[in-house]
Protein backbone atom coordinates (compact mmCIF):
# COMPACT_ATOMS: atom_id res chain seq x y z
CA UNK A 1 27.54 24.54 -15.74
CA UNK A 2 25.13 21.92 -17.65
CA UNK A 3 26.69 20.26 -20.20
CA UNK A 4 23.58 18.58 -22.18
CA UNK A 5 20.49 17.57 -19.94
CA UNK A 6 22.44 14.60 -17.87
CA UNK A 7 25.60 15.96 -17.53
CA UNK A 8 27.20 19.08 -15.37
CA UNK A 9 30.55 20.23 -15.21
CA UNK A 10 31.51 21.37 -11.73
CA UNK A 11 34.78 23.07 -10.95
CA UNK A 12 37.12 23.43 -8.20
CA UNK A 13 40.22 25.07 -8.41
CA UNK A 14 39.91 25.77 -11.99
CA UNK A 15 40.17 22.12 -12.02
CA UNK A 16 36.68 20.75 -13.93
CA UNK A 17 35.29 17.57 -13.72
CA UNK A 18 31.86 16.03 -14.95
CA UNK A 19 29.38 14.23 -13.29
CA UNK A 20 25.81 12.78 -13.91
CA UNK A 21 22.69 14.55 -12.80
CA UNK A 22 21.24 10.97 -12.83
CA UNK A 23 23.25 8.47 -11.08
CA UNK A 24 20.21 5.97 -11.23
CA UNK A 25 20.62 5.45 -15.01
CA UNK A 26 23.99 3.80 -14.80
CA UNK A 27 23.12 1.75 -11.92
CA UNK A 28 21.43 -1.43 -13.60
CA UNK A 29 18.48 -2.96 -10.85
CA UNK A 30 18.47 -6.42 -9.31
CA UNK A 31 19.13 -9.47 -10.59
CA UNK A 32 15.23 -10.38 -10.03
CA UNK A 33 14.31 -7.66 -12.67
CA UNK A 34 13.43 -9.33 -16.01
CA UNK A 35 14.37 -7.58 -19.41
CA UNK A 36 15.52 -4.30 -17.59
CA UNK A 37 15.05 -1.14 -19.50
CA UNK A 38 15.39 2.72 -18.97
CA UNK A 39 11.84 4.87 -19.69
CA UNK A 40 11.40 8.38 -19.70
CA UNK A 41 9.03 9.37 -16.90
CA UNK A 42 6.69 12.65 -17.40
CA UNK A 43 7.95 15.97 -15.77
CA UNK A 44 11.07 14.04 -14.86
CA UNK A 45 14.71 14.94 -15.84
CA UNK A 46 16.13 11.72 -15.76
CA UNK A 47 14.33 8.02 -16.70
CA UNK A 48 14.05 5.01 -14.46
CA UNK A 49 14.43 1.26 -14.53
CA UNK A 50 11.05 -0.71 -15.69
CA UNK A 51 10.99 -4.46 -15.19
CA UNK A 52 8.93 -6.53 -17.42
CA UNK A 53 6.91 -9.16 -15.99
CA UNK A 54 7.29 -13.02 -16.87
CA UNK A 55 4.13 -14.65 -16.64
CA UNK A 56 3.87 -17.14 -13.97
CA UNK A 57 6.76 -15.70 -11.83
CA UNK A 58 6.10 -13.44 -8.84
CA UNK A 59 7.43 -10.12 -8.85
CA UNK A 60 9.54 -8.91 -5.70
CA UNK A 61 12.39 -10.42 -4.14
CA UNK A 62 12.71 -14.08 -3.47
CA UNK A 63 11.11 -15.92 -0.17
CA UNK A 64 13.78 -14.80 2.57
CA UNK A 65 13.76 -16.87 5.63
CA UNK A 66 13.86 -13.95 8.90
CA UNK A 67 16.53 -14.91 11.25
CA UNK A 68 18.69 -13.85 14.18
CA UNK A 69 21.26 -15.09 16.20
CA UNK A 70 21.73 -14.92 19.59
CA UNK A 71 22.91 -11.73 21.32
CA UNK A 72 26.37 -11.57 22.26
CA UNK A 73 27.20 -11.90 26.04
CA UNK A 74 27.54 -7.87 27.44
CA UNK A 75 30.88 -6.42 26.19
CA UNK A 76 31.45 -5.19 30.12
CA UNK A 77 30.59 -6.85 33.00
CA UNK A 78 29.46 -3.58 35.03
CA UNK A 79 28.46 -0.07 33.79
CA UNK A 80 27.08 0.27 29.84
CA UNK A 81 28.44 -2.08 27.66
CA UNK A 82 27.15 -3.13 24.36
CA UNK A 83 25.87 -6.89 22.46
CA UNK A 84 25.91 -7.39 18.94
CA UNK A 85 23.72 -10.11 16.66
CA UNK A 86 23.31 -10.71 13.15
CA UNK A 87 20.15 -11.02 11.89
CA UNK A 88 18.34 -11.63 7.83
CA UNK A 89 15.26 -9.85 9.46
CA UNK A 90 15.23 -6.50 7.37
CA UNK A 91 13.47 -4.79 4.55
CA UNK A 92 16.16 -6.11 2.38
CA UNK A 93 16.62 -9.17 4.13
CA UNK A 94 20.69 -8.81 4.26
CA UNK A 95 22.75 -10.45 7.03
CA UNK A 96 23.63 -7.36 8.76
CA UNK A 97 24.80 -7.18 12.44
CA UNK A 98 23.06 -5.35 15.05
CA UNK A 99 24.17 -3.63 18.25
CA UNK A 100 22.03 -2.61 21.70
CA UNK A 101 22.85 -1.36 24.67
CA UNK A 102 23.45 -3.60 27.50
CA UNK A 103 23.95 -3.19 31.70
CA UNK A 104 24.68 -6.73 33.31
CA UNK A 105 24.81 -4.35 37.45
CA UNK A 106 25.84 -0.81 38.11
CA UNK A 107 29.66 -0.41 38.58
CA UNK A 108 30.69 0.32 42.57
């Protein structure tokens, strides 16, 4: 059931609860966004974040520096093992870790 244009009830075991049809809303953007503020967008339910410009500053994320560590030695020293690194070198440029496959020699 739709409880306004941004809000449905949903039910489940005659227990009801609500929830928003537009999770974006309450989720404020990045810290890089200047003046943050919710517009309605044509033939759209729910609105979206605009950032206003400051002149003289670039728009986007900051300069991120793409790194990696080193590989981890194999976890196994025959047969399929696996190496992990961490790395900045991402869309979002977040240290996150990564993990391969790795086969130092076929077990006997």
């Amino acid at each position: 059931m739709t409880i306004g244009s941004q809000i449905a009830a949903v039910s489940s075991n005659a227990t009801y609860a609500c929830v928003s049809l537009c999770p974006g809303e309450s989720l404020p953007p990045s810290a890089q966004c200047h003046h943050p503020h919710l517009v309605a967008v044509p033939g759209q339910c729910c609105r979206e974040w605009m950032c206003d410009t400051v002149p003289g500053k670039s728009v986007g994320p900051p300069s991120c520096r793409r790194v990696s560590g080193r590989w981890s030695p194999c976890s196994h020293t025959c047969g399929a093992g696996v190496s992990v690194r961490w790395t900045t070198d991402n869309a979002s440029c977040q240290t996150i870790n990564e993990t391969r496959l790795c086969q130092l020699r076929p077990c006997q």
